[in-house]
N, C-alpha and C. Protein backbone atom coordinates (compact mmCIF):
# COMPACT_ATOMS: atom_id res chain seq x y z
N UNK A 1 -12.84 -15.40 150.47
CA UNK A 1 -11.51 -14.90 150.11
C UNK A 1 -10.55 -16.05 149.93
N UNK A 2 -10.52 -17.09 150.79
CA UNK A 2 -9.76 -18.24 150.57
C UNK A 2 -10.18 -18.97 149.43
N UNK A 3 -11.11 -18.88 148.74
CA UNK A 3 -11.53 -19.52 147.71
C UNK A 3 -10.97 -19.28 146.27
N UNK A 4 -11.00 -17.75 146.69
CA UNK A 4 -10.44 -16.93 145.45
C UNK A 4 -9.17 -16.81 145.15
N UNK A 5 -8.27 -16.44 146.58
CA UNK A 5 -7.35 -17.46 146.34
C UNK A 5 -6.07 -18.38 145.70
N UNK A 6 -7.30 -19.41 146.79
CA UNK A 6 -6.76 -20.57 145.89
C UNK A 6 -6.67 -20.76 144.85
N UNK A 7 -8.21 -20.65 143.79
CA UNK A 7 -8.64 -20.18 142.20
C UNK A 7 -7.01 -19.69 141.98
N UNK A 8 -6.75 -19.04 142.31
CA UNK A 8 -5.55 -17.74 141.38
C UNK A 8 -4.19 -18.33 141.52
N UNK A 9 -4.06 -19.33 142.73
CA UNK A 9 -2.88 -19.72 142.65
C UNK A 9 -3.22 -21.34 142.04
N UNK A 10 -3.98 -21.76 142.02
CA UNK A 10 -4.22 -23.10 140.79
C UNK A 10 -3.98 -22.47 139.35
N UNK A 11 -4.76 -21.64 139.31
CA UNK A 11 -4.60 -20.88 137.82
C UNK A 11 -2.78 -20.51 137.42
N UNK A 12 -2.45 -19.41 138.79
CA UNK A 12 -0.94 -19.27 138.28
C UNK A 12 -0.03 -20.64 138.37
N UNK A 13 -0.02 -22.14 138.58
CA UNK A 13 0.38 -23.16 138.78
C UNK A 13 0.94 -23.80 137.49
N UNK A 14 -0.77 -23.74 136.68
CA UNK A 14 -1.23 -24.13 135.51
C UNK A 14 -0.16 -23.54 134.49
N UNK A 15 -0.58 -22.17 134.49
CA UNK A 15 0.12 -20.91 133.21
C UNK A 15 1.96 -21.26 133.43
N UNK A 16 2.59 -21.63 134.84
CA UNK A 16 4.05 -21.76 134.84
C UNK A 16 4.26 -22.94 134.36
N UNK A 17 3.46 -24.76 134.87
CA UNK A 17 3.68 -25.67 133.92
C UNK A 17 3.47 -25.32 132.51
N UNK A 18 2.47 -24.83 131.17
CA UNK A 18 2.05 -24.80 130.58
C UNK A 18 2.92 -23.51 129.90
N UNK A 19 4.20 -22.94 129.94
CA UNK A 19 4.92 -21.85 130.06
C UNK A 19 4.77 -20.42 129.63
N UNK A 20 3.40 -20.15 130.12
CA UNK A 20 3.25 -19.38 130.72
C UNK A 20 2.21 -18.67 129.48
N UNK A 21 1.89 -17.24 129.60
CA UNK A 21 1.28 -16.87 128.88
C UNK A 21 1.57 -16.79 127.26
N UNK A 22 3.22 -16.91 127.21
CA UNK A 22 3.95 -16.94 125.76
C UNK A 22 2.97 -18.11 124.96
N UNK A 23 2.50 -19.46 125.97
CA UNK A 23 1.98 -19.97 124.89
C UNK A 23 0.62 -20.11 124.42
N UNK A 24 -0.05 -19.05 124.95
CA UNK A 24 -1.65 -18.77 124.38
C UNK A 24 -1.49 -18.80 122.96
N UNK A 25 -1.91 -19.37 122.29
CA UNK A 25 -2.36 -19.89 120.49
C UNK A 25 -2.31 -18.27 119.65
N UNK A 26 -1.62 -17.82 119.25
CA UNK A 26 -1.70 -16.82 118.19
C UNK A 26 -2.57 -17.05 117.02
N UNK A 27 -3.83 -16.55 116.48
CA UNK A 27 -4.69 -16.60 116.10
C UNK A 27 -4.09 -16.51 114.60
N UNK A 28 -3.31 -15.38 114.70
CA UNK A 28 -2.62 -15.32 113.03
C UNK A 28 -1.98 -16.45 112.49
N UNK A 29 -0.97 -17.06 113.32
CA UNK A 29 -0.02 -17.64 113.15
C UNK A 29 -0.20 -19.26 113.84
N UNK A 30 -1.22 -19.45 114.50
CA UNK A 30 -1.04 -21.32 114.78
C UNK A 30 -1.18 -21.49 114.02
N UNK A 31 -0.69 -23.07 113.65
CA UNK A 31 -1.63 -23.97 112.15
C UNK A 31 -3.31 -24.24 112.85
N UNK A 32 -3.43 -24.51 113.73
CA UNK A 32 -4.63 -24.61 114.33
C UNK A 32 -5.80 -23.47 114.08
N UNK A 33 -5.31 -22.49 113.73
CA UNK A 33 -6.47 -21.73 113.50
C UNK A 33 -6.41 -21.02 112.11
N UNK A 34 -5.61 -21.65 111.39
CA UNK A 34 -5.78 -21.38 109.94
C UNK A 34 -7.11 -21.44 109.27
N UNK A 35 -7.13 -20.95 108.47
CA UNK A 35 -8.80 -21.10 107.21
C UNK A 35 -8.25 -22.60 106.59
N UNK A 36 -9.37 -23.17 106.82
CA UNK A 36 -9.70 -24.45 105.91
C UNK A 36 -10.26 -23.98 104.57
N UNK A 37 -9.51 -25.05 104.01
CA UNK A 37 -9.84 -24.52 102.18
C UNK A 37 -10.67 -24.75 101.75
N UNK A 38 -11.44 -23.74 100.27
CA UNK A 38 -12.65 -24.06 100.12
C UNK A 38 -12.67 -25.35 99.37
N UNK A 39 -13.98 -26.23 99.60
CA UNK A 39 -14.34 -27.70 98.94
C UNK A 39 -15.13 -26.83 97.85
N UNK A 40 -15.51 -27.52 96.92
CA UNK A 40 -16.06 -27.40 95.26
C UNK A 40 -17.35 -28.48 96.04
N UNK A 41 -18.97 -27.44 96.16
CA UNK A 41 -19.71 -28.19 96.10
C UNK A 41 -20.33 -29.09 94.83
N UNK A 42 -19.92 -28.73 94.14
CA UNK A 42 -20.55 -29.74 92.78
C UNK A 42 -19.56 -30.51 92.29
N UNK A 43 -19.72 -31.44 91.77
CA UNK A 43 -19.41 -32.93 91.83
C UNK A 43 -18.48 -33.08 90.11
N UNK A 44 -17.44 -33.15 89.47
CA UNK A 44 -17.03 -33.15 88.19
C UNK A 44 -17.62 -34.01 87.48
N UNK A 45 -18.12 -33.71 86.24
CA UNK A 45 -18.56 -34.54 85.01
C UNK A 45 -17.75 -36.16 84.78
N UNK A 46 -18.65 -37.07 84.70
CA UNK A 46 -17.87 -38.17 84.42
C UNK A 46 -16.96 -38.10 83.05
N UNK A 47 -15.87 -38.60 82.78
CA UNK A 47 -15.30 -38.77 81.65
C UNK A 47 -15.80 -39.21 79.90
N UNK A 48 -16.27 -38.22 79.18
CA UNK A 48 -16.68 -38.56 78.47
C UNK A 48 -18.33 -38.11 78.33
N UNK A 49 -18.68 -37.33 79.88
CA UNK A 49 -20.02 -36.72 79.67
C UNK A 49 -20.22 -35.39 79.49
N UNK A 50 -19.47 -35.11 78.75
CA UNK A 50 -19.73 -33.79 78.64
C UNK A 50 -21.27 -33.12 78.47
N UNK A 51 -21.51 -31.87 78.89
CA UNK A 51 -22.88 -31.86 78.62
C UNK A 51 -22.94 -30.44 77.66
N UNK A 52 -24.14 -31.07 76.32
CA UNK A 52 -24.03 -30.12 75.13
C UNK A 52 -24.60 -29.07 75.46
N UNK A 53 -24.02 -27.62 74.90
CA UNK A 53 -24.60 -26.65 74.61
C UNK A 53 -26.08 -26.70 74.60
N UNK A 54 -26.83 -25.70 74.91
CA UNK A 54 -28.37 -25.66 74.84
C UNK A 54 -28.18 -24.69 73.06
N UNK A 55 -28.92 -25.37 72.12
CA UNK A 55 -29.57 -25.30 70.82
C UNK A 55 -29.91 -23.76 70.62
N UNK A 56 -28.75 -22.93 69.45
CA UNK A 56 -29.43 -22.20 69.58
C UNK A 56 -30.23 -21.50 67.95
N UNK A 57 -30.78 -20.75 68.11
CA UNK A 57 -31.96 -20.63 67.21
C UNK A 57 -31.05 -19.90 65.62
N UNK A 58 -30.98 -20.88 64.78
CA UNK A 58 -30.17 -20.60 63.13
C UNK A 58 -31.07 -19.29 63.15
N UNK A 59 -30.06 -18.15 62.67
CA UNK A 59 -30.54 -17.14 61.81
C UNK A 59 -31.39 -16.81 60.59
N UNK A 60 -32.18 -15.93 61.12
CA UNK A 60 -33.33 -16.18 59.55
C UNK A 60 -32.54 -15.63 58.32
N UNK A 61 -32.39 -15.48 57.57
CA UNK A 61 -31.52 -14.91 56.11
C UNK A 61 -32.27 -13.99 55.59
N UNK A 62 -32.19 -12.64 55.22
CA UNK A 62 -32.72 -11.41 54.47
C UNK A 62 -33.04 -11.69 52.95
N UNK A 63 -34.46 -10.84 53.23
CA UNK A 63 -34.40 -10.85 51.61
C UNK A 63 -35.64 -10.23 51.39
N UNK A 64 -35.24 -9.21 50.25
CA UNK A 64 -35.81 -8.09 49.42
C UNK A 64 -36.87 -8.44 48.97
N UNK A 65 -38.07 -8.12 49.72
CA UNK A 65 -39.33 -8.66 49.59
C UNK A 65 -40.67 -8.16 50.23
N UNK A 66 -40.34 -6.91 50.92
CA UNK A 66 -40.93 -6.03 51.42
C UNK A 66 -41.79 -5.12 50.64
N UNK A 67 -43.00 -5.07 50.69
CA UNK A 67 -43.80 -4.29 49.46
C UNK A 67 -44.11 -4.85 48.11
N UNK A 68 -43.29 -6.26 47.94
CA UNK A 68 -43.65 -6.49 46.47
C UNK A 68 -45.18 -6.93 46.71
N UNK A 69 -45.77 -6.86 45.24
CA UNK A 69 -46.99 -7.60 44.55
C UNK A 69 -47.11 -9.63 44.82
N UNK A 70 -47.97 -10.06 45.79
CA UNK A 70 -47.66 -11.65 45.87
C UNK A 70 -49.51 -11.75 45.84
N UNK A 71 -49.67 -12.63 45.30
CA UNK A 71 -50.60 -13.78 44.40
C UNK A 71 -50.33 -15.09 45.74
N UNK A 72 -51.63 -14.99 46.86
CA UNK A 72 -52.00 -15.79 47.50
C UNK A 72 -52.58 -17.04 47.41
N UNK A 73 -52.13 -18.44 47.27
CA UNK A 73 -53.11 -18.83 46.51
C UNK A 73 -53.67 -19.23 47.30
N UNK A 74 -54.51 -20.24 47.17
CA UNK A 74 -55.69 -21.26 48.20
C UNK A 74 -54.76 -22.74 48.78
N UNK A 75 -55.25 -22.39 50.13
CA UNK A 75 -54.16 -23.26 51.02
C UNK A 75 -54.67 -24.90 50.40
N UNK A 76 -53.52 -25.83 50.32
CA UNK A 76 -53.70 -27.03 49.64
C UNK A 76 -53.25 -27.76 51.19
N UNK A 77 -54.68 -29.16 51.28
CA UNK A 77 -54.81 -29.41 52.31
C UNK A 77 -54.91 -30.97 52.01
N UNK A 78 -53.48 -31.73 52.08
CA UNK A 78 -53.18 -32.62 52.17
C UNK A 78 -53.74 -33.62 53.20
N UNK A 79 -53.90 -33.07 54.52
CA UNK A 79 -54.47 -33.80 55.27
C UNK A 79 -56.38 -34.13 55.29
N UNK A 80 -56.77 -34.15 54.53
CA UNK A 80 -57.97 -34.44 54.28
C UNK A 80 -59.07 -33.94 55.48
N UNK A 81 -58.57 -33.24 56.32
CA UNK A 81 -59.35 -33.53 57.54
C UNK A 81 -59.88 -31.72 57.56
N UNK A 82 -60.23 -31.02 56.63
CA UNK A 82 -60.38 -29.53 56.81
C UNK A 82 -62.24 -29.70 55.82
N UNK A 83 -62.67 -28.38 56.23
CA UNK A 83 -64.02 -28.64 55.19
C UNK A 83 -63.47 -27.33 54.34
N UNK A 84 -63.93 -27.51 53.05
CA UNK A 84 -63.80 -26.84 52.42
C UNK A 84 -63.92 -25.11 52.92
N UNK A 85 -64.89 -25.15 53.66
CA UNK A 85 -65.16 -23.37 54.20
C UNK A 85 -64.20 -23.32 55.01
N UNK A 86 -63.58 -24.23 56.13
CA UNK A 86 -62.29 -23.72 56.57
C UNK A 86 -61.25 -23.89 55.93
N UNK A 87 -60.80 -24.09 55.11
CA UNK A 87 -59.90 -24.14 54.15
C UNK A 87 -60.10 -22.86 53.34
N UNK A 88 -61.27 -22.23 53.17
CA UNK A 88 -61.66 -20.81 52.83
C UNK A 88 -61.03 -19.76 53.72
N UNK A 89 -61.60 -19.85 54.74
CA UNK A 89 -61.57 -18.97 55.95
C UNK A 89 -59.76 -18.98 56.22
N UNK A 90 -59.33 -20.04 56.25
CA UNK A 90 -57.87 -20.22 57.13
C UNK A 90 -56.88 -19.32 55.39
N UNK A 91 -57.10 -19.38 54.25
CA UNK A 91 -56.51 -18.82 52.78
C UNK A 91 -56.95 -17.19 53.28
N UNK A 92 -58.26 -17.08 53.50
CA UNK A 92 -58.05 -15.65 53.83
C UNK A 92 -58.32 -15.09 54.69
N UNK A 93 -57.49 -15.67 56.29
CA UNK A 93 -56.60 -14.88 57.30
C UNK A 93 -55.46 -15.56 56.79
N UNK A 94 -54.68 -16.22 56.07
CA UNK A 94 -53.27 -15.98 55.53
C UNK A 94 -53.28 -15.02 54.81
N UNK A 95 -53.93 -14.72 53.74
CA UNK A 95 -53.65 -13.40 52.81
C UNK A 95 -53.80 -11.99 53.62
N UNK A 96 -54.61 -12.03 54.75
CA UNK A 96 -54.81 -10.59 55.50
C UNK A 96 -53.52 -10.29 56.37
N UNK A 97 -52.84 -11.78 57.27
CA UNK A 97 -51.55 -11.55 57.70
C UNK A 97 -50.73 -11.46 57.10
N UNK A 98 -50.33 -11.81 55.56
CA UNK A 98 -49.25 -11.10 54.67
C UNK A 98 -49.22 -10.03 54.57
N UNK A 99 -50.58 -9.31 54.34
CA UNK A 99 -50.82 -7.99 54.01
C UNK A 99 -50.60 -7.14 55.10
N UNK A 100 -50.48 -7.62 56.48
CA UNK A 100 -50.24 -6.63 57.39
C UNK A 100 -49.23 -6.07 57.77
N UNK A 101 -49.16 -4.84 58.03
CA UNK A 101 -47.90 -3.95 58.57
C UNK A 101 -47.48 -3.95 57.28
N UNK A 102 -48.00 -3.67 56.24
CA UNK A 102 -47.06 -3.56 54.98
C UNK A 102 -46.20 -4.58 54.53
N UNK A 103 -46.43 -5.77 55.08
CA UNK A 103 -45.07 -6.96 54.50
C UNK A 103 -45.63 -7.16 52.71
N UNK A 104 -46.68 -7.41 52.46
CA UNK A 104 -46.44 -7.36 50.96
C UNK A 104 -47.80 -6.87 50.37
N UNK A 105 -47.71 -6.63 49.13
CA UNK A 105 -49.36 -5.92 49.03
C UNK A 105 -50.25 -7.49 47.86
N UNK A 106 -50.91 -7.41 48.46
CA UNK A 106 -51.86 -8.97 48.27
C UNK A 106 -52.90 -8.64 46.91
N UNK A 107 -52.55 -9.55 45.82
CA UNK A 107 -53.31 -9.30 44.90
C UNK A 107 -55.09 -10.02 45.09
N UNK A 108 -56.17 -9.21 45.05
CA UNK A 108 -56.91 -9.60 45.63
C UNK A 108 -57.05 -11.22 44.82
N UNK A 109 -57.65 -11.82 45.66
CA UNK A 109 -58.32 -13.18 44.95
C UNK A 109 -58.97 -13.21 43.92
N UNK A 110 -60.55 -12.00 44.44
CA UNK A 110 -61.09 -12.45 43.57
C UNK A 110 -60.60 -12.25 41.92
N UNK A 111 -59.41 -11.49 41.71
CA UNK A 111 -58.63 -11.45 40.51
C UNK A 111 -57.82 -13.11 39.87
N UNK A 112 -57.48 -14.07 40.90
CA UNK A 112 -56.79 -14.79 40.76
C UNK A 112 -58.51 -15.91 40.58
N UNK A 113 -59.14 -15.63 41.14
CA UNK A 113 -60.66 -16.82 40.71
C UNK A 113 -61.15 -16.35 39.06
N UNK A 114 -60.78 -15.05 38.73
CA UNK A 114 -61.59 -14.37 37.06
C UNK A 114 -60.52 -15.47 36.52
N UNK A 115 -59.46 -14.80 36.45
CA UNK A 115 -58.11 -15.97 35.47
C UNK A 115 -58.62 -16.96 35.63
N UNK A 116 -58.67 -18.33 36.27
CA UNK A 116 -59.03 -19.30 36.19
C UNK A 116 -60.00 -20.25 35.67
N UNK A 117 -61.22 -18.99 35.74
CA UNK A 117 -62.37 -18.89 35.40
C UNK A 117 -62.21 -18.53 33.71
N UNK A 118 -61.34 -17.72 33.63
CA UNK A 118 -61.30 -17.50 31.84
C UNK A 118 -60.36 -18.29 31.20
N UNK A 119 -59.80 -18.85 31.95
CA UNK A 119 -59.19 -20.31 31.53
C UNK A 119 -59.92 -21.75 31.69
N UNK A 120 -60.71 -21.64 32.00
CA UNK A 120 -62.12 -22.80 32.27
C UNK A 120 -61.39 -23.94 32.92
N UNK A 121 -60.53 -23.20 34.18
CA UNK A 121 -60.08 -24.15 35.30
C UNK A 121 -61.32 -24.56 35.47
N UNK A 122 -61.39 -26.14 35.98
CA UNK A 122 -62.05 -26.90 36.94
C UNK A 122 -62.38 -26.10 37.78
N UNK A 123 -61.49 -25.82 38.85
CA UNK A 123 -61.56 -24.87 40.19
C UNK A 123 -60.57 -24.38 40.80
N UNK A 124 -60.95 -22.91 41.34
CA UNK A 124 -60.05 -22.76 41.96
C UNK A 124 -58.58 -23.15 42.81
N UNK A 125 -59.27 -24.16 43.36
CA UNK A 125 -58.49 -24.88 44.32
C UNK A 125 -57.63 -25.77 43.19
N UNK A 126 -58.03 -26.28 42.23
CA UNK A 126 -56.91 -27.22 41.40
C UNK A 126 -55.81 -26.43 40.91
N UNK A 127 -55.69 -25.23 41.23
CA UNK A 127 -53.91 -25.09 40.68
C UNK A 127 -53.02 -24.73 41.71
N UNK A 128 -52.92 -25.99 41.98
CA UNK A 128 -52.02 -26.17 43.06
C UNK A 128 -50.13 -26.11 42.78
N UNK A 129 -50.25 -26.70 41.44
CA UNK A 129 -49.22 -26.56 41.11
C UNK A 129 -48.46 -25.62 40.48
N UNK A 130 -47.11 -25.82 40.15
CA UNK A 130 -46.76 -24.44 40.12
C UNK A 130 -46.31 -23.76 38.94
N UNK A 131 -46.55 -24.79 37.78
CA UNK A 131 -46.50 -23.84 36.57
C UNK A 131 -48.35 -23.05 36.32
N UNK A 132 -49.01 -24.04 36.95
CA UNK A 132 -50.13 -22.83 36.78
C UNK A 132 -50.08 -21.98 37.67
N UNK A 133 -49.60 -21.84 38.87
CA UNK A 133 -49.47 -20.68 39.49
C UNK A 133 -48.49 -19.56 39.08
N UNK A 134 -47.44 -19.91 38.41
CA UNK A 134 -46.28 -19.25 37.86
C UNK A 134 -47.42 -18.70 36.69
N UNK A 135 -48.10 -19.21 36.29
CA UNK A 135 -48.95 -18.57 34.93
C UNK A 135 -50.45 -17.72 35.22
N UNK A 136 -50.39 -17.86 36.29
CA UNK A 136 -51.45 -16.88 36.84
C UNK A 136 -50.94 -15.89 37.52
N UNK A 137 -50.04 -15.88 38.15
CA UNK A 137 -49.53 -15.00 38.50
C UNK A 137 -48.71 -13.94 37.59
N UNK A 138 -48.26 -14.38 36.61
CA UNK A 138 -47.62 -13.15 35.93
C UNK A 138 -48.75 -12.29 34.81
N UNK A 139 -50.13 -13.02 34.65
CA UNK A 139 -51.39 -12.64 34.14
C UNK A 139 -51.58 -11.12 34.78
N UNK A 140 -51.74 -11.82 36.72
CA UNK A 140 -52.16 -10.96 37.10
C UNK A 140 -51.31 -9.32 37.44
N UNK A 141 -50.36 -9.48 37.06
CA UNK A 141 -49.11 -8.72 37.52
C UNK A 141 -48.74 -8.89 38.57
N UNK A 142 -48.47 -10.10 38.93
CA UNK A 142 -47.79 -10.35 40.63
C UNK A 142 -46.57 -10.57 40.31
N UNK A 143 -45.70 -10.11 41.53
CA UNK A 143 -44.15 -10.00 41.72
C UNK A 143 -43.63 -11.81 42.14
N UNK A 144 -44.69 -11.98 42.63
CA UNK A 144 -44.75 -13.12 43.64
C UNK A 144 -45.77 -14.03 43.86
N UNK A 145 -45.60 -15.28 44.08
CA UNK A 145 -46.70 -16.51 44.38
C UNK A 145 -46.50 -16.59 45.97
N UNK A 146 -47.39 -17.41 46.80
CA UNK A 146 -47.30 -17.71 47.80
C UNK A 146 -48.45 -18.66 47.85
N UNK A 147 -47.59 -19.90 48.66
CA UNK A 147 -48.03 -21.84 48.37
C UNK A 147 -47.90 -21.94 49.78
N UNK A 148 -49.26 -22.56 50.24
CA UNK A 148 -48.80 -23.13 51.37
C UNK A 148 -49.89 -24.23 51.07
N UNK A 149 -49.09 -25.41 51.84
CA UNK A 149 -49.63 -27.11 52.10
C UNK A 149 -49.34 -27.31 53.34
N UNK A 150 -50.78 -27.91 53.96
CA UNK A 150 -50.97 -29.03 55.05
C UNK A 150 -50.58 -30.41 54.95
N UNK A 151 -49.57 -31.01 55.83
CA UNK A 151 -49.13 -32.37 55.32
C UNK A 151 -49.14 -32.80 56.45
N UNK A 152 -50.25 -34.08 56.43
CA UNK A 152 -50.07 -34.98 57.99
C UNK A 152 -49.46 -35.56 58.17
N UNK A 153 -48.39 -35.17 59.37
CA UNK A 153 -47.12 -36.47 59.26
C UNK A 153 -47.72 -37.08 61.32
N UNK A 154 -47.84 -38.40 61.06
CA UNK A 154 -48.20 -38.93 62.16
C UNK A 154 -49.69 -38.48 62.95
N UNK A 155 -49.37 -37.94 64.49
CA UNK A 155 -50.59 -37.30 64.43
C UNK A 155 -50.76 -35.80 64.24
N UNK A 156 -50.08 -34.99 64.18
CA UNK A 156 -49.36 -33.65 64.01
C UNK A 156 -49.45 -33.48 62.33
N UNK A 157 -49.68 -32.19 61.85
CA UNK A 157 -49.74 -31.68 61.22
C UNK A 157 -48.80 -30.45 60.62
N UNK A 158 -48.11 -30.48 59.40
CA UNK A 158 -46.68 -29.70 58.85
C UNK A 158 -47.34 -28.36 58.18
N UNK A 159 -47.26 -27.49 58.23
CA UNK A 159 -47.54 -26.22 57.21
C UNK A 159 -46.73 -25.80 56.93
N UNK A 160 -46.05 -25.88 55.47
CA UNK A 160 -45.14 -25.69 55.13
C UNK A 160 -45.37 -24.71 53.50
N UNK A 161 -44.80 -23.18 53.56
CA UNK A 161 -44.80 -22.14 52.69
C UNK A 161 -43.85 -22.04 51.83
N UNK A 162 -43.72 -21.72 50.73
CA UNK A 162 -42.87 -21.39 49.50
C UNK A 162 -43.09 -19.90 49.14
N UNK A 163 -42.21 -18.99 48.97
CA UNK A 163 -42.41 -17.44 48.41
C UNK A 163 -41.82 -17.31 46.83
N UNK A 164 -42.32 -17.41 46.30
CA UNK A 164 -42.02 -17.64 44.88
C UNK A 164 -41.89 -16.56 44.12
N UNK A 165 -40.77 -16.32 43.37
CA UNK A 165 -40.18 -14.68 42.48
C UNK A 165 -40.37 -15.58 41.07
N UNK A 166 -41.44 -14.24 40.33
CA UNK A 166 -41.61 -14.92 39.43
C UNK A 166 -40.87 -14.44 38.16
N UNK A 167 -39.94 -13.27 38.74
CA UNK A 167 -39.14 -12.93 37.72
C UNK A 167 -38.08 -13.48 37.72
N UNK A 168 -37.98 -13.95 38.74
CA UNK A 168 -36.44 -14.67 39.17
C UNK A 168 -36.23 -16.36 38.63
N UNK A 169 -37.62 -16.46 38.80
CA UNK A 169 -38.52 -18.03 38.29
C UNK A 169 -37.75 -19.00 39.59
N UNK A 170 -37.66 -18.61 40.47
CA UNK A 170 -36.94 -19.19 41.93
C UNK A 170 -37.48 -18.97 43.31
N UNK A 171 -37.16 -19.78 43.84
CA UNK A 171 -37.80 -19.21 45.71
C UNK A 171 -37.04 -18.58 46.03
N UNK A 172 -37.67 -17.50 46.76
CA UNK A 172 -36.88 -16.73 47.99
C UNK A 172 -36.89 -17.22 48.74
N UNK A 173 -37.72 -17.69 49.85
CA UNK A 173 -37.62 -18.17 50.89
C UNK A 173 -38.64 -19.27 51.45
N UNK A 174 -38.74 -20.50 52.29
CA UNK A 174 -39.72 -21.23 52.55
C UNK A 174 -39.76 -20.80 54.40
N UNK A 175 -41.07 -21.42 54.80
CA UNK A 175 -40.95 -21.67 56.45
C UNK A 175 -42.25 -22.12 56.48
N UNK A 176 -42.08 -23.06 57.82
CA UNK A 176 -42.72 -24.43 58.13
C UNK A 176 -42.68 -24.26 59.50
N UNK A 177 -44.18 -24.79 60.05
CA UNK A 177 -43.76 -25.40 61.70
C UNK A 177 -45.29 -26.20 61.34
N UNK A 178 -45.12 -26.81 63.05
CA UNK A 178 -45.66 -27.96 63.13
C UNK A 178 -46.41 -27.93 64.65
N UNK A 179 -47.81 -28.61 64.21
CA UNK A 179 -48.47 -28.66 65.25
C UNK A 179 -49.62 -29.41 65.14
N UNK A 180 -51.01 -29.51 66.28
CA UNK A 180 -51.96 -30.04 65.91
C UNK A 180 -52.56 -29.53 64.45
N UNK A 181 -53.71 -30.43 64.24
CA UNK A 181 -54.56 -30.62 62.59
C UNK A 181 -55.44 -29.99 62.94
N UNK A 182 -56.13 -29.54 64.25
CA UNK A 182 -57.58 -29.12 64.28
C UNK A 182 -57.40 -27.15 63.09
N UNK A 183 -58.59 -26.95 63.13
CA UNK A 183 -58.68 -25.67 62.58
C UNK A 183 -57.69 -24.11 63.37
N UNK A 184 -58.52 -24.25 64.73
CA UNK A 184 -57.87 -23.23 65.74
C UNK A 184 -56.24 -23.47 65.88
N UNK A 185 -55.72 -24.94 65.60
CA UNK A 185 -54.24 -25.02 65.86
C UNK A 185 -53.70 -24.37 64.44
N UNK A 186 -54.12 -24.46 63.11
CA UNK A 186 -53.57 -24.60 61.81
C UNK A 186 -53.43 -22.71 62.15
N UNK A 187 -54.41 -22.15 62.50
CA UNK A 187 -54.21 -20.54 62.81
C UNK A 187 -52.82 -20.15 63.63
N UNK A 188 -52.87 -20.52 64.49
CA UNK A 188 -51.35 -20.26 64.91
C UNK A 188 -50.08 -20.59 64.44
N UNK A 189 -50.18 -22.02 63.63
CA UNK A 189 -49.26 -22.49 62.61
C UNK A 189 -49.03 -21.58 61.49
N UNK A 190 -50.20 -20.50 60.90
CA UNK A 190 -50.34 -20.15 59.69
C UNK A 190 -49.70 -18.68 60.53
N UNK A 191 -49.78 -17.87 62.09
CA UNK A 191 -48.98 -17.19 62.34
C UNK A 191 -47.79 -17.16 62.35
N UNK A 192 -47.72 -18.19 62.76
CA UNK A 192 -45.78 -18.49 62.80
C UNK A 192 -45.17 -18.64 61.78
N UNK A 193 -45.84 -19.04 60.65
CA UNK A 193 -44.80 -18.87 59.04
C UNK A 193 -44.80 -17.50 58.99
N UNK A 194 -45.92 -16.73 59.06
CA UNK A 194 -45.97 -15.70 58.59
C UNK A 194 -44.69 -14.67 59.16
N UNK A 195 -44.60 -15.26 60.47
CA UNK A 195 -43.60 -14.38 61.40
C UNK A 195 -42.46 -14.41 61.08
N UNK A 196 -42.23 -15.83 60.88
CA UNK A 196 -40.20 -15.57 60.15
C UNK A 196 -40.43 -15.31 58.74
N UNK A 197 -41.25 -15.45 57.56
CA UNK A 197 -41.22 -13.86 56.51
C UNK A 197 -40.89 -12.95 56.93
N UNK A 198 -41.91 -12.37 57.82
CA UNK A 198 -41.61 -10.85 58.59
C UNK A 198 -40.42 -10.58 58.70
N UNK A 199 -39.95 -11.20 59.73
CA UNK A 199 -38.78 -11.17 60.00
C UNK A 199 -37.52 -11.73 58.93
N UNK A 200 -37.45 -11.96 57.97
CA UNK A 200 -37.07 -12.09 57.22
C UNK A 200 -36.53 -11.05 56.42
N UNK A 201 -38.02 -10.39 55.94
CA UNK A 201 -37.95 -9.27 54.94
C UNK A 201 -37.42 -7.97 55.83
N UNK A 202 -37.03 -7.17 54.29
CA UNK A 202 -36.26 -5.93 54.33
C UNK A 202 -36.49 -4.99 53.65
């Protein structure tokens, strides 16, 4: 009991120097127990570094080309590095992916090999260019040509398409991408032109 006390009269000693309970810290109102302001964890750009926009993807442009008549020709293979049978094979799965989902109706080949043949082309493959294609194609009643070339730039390989109106005697539209030279890569290259046509047409 004397312990306790004492305790109470040290304690009430304290609270009368210290004046008294009036000055227990008001929680609302000390500066002492105010909110500290928030800091900005990330750090400001140096002067002059701004950092660019992330790239974004140009719009493909429309165009009336859905259903016409197009004259496939035989893929021209700049990079020397294809054998003739894949250079076969890779011309017609391009002509079967034009033809799909209805994007354009594909004049068969073997119509575009008779013309050539009754013109005593060399070969097939030599009309690469485009007044004989402009002239085989309106033989055959095509609306349209379609050119594509392999071009090795470095170690990578360009496939790059032309859609050709032959009434218009003008391009509609080109598309290109880029990737390995082997055979299996030129297939996915030869998807991806095909895809922004698609997407293209209307």
């Amino acid at each position: 009991m004397k312990t306790k006390a004492l305790l109470a009269l040290v304690a009430g000693l304290c609270l009368a120097a210290c004046g008294g309970l009036k000055h227990v810290p008001n929680v609302k109102t000390e500066p002492a127990w105010r909110e500290l302001p928030v800091v900005a964890t990330t750090q400001p750009l140096p002067a002059g570094k701004n950092i660019a926009p992330p790239p974004t993807e140009v719009p493909l442009k429309k165009i009336d080309v859905r259903g016409a008549y197009v004259a496939v020709f035989d893929i021209r293979d700049k990079s020397k590095k294809l054998k003739p049978m894949e250079i076969d094979g890779l011309t017609e799965y391009l002509a079967n992916k034009v033809a799909e989902g209805g994007l354009f109706h594909v004049v068969p080949r073997s119509e575009i090999k008779k013309r050539l043949q009754k013109q005593k082309k060399d070969s097939f493959r030599k009309c690469y260019d485009q007044s004989c294609q402009i002239e085989i194609g309106r033989e055959i009643a095509a609306q349209k040509t379609l050119t594509v070339t392999i071009a090795p730039i470095g170690s990578s390989c360009v496939v790059t398409a032309a859609l050709f109106d032959l009434k218009k005697a003008a391009t509609d539209a080109t598309a290109s991408s880029r990737g390995k030279c082997s055979a299996d890569d030129l297939v996915a290259q030869l998807e991806e032109v095909i895809d922004k046509f698609r997407r293209m047409a209307k």
